[in-house]
Protein backbone atom coordinates (compact mmCIF):
# COMPACT_ATOMS: atom_id res chain seq x y z
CA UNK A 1 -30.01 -36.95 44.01
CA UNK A 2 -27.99 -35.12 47.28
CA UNK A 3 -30.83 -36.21 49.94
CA UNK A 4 -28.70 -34.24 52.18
CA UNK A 5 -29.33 -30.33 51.67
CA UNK A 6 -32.47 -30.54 48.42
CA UNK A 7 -30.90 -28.33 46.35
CA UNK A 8 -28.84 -30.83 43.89
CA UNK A 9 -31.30 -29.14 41.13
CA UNK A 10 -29.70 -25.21 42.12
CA UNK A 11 -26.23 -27.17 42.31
CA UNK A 12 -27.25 -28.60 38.40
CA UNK A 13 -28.68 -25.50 37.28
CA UNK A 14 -25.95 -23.56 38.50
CA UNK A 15 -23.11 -25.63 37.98
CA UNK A 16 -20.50 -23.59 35.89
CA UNK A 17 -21.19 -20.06 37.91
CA UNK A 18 -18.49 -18.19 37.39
CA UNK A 19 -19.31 -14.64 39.53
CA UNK A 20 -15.52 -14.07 39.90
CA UNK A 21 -15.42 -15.53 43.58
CA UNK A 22 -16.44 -18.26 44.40
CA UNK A 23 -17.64 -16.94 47.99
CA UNK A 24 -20.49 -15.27 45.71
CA UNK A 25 -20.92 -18.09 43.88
CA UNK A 26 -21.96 -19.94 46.79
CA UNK A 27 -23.92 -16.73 47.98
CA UNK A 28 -25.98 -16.97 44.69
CA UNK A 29 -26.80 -20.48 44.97
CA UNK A 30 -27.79 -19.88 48.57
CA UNK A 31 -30.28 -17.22 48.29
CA UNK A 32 -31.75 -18.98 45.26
CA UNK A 33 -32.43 -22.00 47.54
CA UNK A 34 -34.02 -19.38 49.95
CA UNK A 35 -36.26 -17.86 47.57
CA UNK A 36 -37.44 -21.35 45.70
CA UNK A 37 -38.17 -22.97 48.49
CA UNK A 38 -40.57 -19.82 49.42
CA UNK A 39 -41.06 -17.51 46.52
CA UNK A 40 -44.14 -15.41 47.78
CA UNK A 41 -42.18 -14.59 51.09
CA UNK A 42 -40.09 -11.52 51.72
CA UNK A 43 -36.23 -11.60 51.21
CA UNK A 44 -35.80 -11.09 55.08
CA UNK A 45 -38.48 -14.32 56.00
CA UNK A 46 -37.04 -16.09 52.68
CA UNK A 47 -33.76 -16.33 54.30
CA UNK A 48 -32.74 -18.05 57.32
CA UNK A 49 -31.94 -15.56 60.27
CA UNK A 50 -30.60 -12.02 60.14
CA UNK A 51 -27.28 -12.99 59.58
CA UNK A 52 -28.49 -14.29 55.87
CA UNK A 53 -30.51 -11.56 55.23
CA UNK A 54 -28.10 -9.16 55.81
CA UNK A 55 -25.80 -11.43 53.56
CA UNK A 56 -28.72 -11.58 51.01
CA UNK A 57 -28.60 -8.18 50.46
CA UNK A 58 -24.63 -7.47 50.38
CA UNK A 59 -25.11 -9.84 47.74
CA UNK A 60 -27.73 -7.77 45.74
CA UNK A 61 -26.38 -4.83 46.53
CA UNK A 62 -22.66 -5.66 44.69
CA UNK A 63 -21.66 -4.12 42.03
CA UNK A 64 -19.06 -6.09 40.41
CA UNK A 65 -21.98 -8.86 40.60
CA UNK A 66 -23.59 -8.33 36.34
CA UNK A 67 -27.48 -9.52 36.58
CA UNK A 68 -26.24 -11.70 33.16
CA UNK A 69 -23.68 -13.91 34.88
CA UNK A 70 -26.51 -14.80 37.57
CA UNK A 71 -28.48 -16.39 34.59
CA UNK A 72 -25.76 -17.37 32.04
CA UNK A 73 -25.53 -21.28 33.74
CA UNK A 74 -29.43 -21.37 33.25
CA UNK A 75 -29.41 -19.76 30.26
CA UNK A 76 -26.72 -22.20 28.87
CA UNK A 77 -28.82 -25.56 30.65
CA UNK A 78 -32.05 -24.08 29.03
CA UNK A 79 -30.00 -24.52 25.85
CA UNK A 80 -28.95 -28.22 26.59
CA UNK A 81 -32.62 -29.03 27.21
CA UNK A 82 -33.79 -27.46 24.43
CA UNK A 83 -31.41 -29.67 22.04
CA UNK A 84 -33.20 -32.65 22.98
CA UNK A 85 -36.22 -31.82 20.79
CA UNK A 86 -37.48 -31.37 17.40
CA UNK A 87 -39.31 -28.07 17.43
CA UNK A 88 -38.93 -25.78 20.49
CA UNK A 89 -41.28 -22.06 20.62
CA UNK A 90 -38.66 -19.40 21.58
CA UNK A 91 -41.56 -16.96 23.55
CA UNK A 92 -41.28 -13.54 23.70
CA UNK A 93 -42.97 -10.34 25.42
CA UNK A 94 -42.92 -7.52 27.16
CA UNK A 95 -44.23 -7.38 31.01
CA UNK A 96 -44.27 -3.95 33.04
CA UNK A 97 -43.33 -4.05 37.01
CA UNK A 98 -44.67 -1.39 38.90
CA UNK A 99 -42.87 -0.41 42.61
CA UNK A 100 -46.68 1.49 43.87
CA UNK A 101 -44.31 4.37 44.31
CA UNK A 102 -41.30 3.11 46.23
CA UNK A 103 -38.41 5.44 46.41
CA UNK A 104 -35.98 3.23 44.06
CA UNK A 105 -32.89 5.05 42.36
CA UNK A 106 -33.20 4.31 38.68
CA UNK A 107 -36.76 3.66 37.97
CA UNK A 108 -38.73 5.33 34.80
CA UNK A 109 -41.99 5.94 33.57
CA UNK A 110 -44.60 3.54 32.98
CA UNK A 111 -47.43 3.87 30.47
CA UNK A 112 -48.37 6.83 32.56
CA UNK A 113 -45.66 9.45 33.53
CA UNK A 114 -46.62 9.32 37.64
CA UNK A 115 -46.66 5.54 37.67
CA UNK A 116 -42.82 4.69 38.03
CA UNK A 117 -40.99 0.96 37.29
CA UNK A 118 -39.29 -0.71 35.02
CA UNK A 119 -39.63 -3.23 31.85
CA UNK A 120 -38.95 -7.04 31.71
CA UNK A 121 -38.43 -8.76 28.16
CA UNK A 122 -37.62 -12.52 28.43
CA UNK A 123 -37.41 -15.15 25.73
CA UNK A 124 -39.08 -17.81 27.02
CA UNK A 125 -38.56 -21.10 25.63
CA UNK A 126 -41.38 -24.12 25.58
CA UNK A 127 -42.13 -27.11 23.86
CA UNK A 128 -45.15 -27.29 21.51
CA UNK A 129 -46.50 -29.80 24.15
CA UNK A 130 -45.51 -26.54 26.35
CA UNK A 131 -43.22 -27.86 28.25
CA UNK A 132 -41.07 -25.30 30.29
CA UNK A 133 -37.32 -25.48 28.98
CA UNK A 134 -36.42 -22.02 31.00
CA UNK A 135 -34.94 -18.68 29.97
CA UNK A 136 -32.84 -18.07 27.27
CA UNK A 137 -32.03 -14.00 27.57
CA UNK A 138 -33.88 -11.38 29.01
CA UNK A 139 -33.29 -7.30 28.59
CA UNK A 140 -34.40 -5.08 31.72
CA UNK A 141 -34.40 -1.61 31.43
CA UNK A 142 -36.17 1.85 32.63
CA UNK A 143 -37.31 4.21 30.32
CA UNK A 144 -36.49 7.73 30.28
CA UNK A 145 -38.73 10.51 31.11
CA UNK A 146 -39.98 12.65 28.39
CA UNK A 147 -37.75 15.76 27.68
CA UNK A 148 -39.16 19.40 26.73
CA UNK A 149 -40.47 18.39 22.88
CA UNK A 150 -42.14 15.12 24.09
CA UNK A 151 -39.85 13.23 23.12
CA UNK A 152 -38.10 10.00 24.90
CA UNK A 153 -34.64 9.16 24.78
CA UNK A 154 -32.82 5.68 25.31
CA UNK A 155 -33.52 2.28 22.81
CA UNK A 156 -36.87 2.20 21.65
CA UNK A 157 -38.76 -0.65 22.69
CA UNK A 158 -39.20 -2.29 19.37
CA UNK A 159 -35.61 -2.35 19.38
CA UNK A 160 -35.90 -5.43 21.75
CA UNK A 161 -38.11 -7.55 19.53
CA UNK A 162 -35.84 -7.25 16.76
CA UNK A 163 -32.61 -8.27 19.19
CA UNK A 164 -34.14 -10.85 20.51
CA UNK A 165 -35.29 -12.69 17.26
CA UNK A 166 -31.00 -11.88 16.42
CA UNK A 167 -29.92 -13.76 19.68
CA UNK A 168 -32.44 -16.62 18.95
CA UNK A 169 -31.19 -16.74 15.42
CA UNK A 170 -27.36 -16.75 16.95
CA UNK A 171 -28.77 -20.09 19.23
CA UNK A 172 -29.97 -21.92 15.72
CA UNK A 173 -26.78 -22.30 14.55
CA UNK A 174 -25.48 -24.39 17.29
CA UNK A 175 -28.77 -26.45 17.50
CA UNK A 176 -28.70 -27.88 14.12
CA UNK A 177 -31.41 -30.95 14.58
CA UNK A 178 -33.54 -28.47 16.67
CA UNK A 179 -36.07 -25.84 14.98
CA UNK A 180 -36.64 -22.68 16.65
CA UNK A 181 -39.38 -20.84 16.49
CA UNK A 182 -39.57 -16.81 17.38
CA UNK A 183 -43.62 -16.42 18.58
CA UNK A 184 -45.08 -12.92 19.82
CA UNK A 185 -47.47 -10.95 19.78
CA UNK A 186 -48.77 -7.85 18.29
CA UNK A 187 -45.97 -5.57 19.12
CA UNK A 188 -43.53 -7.69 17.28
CA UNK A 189 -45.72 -6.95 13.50
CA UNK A 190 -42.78 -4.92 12.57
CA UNK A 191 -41.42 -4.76 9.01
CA UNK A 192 -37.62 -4.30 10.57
CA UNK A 193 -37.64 -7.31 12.33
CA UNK A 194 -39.60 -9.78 8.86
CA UNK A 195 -36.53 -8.09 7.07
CA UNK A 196 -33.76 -8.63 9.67
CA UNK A 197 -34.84 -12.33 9.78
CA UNK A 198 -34.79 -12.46 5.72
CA UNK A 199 -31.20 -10.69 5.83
CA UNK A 200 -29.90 -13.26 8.43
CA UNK A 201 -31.15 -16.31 6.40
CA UNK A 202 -34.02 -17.30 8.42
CA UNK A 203 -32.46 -19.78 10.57
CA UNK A 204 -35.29 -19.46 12.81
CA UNK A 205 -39.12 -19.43 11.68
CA UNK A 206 -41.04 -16.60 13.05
CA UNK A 207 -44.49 -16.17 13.92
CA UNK A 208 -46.25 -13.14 15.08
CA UNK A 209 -49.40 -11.84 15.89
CA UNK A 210 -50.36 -9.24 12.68
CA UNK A 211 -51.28 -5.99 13.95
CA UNK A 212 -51.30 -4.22 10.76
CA UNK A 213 -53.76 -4.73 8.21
CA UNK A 214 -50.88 -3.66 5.09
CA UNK A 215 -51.60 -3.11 1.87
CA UNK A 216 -49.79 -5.37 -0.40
CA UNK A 217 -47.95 -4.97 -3.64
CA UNK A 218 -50.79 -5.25 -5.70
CA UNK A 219 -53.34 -3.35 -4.43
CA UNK A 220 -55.26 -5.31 -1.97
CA UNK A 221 -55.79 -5.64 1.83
CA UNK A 222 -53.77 -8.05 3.63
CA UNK A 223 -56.80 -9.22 5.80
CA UNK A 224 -59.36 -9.33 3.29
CA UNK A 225 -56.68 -10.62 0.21
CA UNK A 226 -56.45 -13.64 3.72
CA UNK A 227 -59.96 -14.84 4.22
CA UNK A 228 -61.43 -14.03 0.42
CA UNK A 229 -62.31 -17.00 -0.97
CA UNK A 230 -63.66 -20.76 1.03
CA UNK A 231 -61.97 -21.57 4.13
CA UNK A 232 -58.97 -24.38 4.35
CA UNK A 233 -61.59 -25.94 7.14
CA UNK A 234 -61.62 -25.65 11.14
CA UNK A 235 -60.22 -26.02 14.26
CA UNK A 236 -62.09 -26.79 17.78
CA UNK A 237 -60.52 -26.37 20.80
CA UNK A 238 -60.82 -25.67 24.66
CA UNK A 239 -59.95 -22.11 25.30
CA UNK A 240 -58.95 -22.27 29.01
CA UNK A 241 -60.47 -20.51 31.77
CA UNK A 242 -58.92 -16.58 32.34
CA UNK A 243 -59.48 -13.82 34.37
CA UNK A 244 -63.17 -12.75 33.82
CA UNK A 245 -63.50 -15.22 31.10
CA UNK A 246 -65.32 -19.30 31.55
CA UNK A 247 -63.20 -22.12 29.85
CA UNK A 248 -65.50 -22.69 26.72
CA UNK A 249 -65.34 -24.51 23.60
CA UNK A 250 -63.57 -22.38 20.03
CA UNK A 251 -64.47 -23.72 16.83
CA UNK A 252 -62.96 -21.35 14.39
CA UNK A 253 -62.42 -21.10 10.27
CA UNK A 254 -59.15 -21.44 8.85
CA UNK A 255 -57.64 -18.96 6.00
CA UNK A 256 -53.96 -19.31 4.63
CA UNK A 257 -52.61 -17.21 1.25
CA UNK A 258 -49.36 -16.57 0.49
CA UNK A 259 -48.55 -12.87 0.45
CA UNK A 260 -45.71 -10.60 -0.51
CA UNK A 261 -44.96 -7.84 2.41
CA UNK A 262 -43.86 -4.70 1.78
CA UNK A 263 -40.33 -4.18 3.20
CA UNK A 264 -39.31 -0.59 1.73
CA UNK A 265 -39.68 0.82 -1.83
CA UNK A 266 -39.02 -1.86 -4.33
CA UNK A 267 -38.22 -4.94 -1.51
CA UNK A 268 -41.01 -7.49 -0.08
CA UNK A 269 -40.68 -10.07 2.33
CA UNK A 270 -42.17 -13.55 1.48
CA UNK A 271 -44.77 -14.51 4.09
CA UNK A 272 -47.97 -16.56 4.88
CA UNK A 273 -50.78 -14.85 6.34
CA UNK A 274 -53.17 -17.02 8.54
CA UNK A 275 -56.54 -15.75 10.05
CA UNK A 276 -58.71 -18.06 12.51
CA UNK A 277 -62.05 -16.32 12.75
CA UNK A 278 -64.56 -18.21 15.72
CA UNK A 279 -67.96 -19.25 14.00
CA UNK A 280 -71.22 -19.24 16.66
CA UNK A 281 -69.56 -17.38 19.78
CA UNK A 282 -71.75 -17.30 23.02
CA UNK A 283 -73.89 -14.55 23.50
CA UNK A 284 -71.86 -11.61 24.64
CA UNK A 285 -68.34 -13.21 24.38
CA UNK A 286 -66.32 -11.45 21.71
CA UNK A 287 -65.66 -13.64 18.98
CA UNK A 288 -61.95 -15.15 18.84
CA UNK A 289 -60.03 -14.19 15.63
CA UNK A 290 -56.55 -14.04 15.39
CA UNK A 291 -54.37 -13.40 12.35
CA UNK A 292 -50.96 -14.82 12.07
CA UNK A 293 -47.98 -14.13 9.93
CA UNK A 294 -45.12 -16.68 9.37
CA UNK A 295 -42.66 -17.27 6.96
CA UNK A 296 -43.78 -20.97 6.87
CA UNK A 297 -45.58 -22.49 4.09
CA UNK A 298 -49.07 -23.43 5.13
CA UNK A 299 -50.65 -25.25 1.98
CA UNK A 300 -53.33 -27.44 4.22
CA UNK A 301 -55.64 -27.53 7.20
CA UNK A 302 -52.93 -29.54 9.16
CA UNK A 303 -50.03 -26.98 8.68
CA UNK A 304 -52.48 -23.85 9.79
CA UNK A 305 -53.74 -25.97 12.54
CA UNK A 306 -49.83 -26.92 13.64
CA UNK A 307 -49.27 -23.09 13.16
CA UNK A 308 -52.11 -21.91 15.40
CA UNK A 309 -51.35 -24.45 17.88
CA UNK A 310 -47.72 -22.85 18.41
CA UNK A 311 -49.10 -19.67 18.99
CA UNK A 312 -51.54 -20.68 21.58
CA UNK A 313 -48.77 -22.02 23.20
CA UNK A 314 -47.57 -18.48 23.79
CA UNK A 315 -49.74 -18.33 26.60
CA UNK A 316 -47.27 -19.92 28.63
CA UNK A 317 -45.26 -16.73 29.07
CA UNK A 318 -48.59 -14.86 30.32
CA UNK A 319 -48.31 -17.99 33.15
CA UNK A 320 -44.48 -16.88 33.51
CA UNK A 321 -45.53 -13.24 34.08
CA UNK A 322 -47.94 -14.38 36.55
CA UNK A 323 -46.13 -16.66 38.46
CA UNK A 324 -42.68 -14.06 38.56
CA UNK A 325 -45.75 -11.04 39.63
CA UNK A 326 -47.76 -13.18 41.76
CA UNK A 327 -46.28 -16.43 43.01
CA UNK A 328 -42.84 -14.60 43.63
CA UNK A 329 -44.25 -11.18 44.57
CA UNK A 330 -41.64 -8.98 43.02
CA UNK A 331 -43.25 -5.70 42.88
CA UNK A 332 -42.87 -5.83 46.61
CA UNK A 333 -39.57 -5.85 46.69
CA UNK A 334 -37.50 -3.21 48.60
CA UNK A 335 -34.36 -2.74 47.10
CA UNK A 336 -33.01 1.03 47.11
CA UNK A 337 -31.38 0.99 43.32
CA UNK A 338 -32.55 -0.86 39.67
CA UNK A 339 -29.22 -2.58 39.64
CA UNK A 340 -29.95 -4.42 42.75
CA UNK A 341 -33.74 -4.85 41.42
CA UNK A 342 -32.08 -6.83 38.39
CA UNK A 343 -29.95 -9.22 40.28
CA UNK A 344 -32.74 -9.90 42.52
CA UNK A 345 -35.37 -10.20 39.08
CA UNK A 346 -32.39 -12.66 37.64
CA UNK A 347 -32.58 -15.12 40.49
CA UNK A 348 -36.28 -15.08 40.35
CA UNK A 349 -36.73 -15.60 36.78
CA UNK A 350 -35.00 -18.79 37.24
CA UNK A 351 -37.35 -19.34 40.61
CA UNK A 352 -40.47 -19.17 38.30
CA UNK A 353 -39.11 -21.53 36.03
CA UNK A 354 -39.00 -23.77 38.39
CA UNK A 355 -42.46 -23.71 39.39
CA UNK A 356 -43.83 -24.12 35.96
CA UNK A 357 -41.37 -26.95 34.89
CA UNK A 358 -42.64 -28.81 37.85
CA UNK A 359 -46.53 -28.15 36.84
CA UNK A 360 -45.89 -29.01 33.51
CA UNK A 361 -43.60 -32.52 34.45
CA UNK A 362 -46.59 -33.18 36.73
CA UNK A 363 -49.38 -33.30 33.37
CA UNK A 364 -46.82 -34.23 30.31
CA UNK A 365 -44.89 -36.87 32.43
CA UNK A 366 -46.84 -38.03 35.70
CA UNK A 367 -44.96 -41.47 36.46
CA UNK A 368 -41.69 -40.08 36.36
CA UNK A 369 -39.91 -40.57 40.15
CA UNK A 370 -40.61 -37.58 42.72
CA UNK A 371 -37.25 -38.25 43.78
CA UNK A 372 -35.97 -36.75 40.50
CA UNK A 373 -37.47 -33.33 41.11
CA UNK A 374 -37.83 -33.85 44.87
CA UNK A 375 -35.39 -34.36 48.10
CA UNK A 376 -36.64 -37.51 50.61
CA UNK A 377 -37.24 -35.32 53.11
CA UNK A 378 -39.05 -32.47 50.70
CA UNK A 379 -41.36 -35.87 49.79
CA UNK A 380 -41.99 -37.21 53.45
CA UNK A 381 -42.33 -33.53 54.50
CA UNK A 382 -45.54 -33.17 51.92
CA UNK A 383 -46.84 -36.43 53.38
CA UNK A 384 -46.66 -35.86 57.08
CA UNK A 385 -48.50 -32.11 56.11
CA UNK A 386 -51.40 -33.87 54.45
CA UNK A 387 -51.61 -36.27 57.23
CA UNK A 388 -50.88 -39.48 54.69
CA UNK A 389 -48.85 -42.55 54.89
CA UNK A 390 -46.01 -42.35 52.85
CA UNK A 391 -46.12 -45.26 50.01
CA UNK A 392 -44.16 -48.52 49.90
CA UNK A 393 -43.46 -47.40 46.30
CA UNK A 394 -41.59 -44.68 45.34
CA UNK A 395 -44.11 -42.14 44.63
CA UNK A 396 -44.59 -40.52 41.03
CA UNK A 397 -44.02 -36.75 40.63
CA UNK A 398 -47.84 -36.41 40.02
CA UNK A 399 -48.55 -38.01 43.13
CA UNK A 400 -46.44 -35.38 45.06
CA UNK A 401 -47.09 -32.42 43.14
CA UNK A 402 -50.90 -32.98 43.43
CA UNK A 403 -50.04 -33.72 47.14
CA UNK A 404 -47.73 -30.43 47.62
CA UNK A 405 -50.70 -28.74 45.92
CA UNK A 406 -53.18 -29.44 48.48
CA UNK A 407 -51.03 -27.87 50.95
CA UNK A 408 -51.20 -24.52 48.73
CA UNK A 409 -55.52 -24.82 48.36
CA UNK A 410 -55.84 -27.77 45.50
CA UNK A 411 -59.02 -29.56 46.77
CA UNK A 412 -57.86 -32.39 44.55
CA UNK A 413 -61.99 -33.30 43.93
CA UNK A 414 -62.92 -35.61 41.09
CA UNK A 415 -63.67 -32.99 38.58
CA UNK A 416 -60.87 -30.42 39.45
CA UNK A 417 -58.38 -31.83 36.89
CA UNK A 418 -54.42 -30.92 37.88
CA UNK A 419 -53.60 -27.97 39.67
CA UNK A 420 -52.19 -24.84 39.10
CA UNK A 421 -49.38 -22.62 39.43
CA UNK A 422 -50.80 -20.64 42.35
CA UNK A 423 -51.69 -24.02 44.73
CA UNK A 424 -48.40 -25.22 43.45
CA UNK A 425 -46.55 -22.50 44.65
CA UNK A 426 -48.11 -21.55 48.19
CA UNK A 427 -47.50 -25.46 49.00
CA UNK A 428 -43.90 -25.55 48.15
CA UNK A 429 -43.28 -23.30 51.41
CA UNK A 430 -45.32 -25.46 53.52
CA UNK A 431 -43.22 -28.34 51.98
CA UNK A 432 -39.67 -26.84 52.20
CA UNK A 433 -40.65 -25.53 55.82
CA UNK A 434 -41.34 -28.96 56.85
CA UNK A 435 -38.50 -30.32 55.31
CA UNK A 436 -36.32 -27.83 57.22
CA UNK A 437 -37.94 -29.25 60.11
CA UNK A 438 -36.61 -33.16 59.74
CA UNK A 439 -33.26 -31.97 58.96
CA UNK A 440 -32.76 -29.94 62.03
CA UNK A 441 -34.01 -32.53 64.05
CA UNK A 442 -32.10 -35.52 62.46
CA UNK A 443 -28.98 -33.12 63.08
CA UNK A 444 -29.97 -32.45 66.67
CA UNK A 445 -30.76 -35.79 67.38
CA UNK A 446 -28.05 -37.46 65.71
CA UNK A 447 -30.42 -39.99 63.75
CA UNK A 448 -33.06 -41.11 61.29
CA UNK A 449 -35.99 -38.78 61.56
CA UNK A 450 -39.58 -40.61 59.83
């Protein structure tokens, strides 16, 4: 790793960036280093003087700059990584960004007319250990208002979920020892996209969310044609603490029937329909039930239970959501047009990446070297910060991460297991301030600065 400048990660992520000059190549790269290193701040205290700022948002503001050569590198090193394992969920959803009213050329209706943003749709892609591989497309978009009759113009929304199982299925065929997976939720229980998938070959499994409780060919309910009958058996898990909601203990029955779907007049679609029903719920916590429809076979408790496990996993792009809303702050931003909002929303998709890759690599693979993730002086920057002696060992990127986190609110106590995105986040600035720090005075002093 370049201890010189900590930003050989942008320089491997980005490698390849091909923005048609490579002045704005180096301009990209640039303000992505600013707004990593602090993603909560504003552009103009992300970037270094007014000179930078003002460069920052020439940058944004370019036209012949296309949002989707920003991401292509990551998208293609999101790709690499994702060839180096068996089974990889490709997530997808929907988010909403709303600019509280900002004056912003471009921007559309929200759920409610008066409320004014635009939409975000990323494929996401994990690991079923959920570990973050990045971004592999994303569509951004405003919709149109409502004309006289009601009615909307533009793409439909549903058109996305469809496109993006198509661009996922375009990725299987050049990852041949690799199985993708397509996982959503509700709004992706859409007849169009089960027979799109069956037209293309199914090169990539799907697995969705039902919304729809369909009749089937012969007469019955898909729900209750599901769970008639004794259960496969059951699953017990830790459902993780949420907004408004304790971290509690699931223990849920497990359903599984083959079923034929409906798919136009005489045409089905082969499918298995799961359902995971939550026996002995707390007192006044809705039960958890969710009902799942693949085209994988799931004969016994171990394939439903490998099946429900994937789709928990979709949780991670809820994280995503949060961290790009929250950690990065982009429904702040001030930007006068949508075109400048989507360059900016390009470089920090890739910022929130980062932070959950690092969370992740801190639980799934704690002894790996900090200096792999990590510049020297972004390492003996967290140290001096927490007022700790640097190790005679080269520290692990648990050790740092947990460190960096304290610096961001992580009391680190006993019980408090590892932390999260939020402490993670809020103690990268602190860390890539103070790393700043040794660097300018090493260069003003000529020397080694410890």
């Amino acid at each position: 790793m370049n201890a010189s400048d900590g930003k050989q990660w942008i320089s491997d992520e980005f490698s390849g960036m091909d923005l048609g000059d490579e002045r704005l190549n180096k301009r990209a790269k640039a303000l992505m280093a600013d707004l990593a290193s602090k993603p909560s701040a504003s552009i103009p205290m992300a970037c270094n003087g007014w000179s930078e700022t003002l460069a920052a948002y020439r940058f944004l503001g370019n036209d012949a700059v296309d949002w989707r050569d920003i991401m292509a590198p990551h998208w293609s090193r999101t790709a690499e990584r994702m060839g180096a394992h068996e089974v990889v969920l490709c997530l997808q959803d929907t988010t909403e960004l709303d600019f509280n009213g900002q004056s912003i050329a471009g921007l559309g209706p929200l759920n409610y007319e008066a409320r004014r943003g635009m939409y975000v749709h990323p494929t996401y892609a994990v690991t079923p250990r959920r570990e973050a591989l990045g971004v592999l497309d994303a569509w951004m978009w405003a919709r149109e208002a409502r004309d006289e009759h009601g009615e909307r113009g533009g793409l439909t929304e549903s058109t996305r979920w469809v496109e993006g199982y198509e661009r996922i299925a375009e990725l299987a065929a050049t990852l041949p020892t690799t199985r993708l997976v397509y996982v959503a939720d509700r709004e992706a229980d859409m007849v169009e996209l089960m027979r799109r998938a069956q037209a293309l070959g199914t090169p990539a499994d799907w697995l969705i969310r039902a919304q729809h409780d369909r009749c089937l060919p012969e007469g019955a309910k898909l729900w209750s044609h599901t769970y008639a009958g004794e259960p496969l058996g059951e699953i017990v898990f830790m459902m993780a603490s949420r907004q408004g909601h304790k971290a509690r203990e699931v223990r849920q029955q497990l359903w599984a029937r083959s079923v034929q779907i409906r798919a136009g007049k005489a045409a089905t679609v082969p499918a298995t329909c799961i359902v995971a029903r939550e026996l002995g719920a707390p007192a006044g916590a809705t039960p958890i039930e969710w009902r799942l429809l693949t085209n994988r076979s799931a004969a016994t408790v171990e394939e439903v239970v490998e099946l429900i496990d994937w789709y928990r996993a979709r949780w991670e792009i809820e994280r995503f959501f949060h961290v790009l809303k929250n950690g990065c702050v982009v429904e702040e931003l001030q930007l006068s047009g949508i075109d400048r909002l989507e360059r900016a929303m390009a470089l920090f998709m890739v910022v929130s990446w980062r932070i959950m890759h690092l969370m992740q690599a801190g639980r799934t693979c704690p002894e790996l070297d900090a200096a792999l993730f990590f510049d020297p002086d972004e390492i003996r920057g967290a140290y001096l910060l927490a007022k700790r002696k640097p190790p005679s060992e080269p520290p692990t990127i648990n050790e740092v991460l947990r460190l960096i986190a304290t610096l961001g609110g992580f009391l680190a106590r006993k019980g408090d297991g590892e932390p999260g995105v939020e402490t993670i986040w809020l103690g990268l600035q602190r860390t890539r301030d103070a790393a700043i720090t040794l660097q300018s005075l090493r260069d003003e002093g000529g020397g080694s600065c410890v």
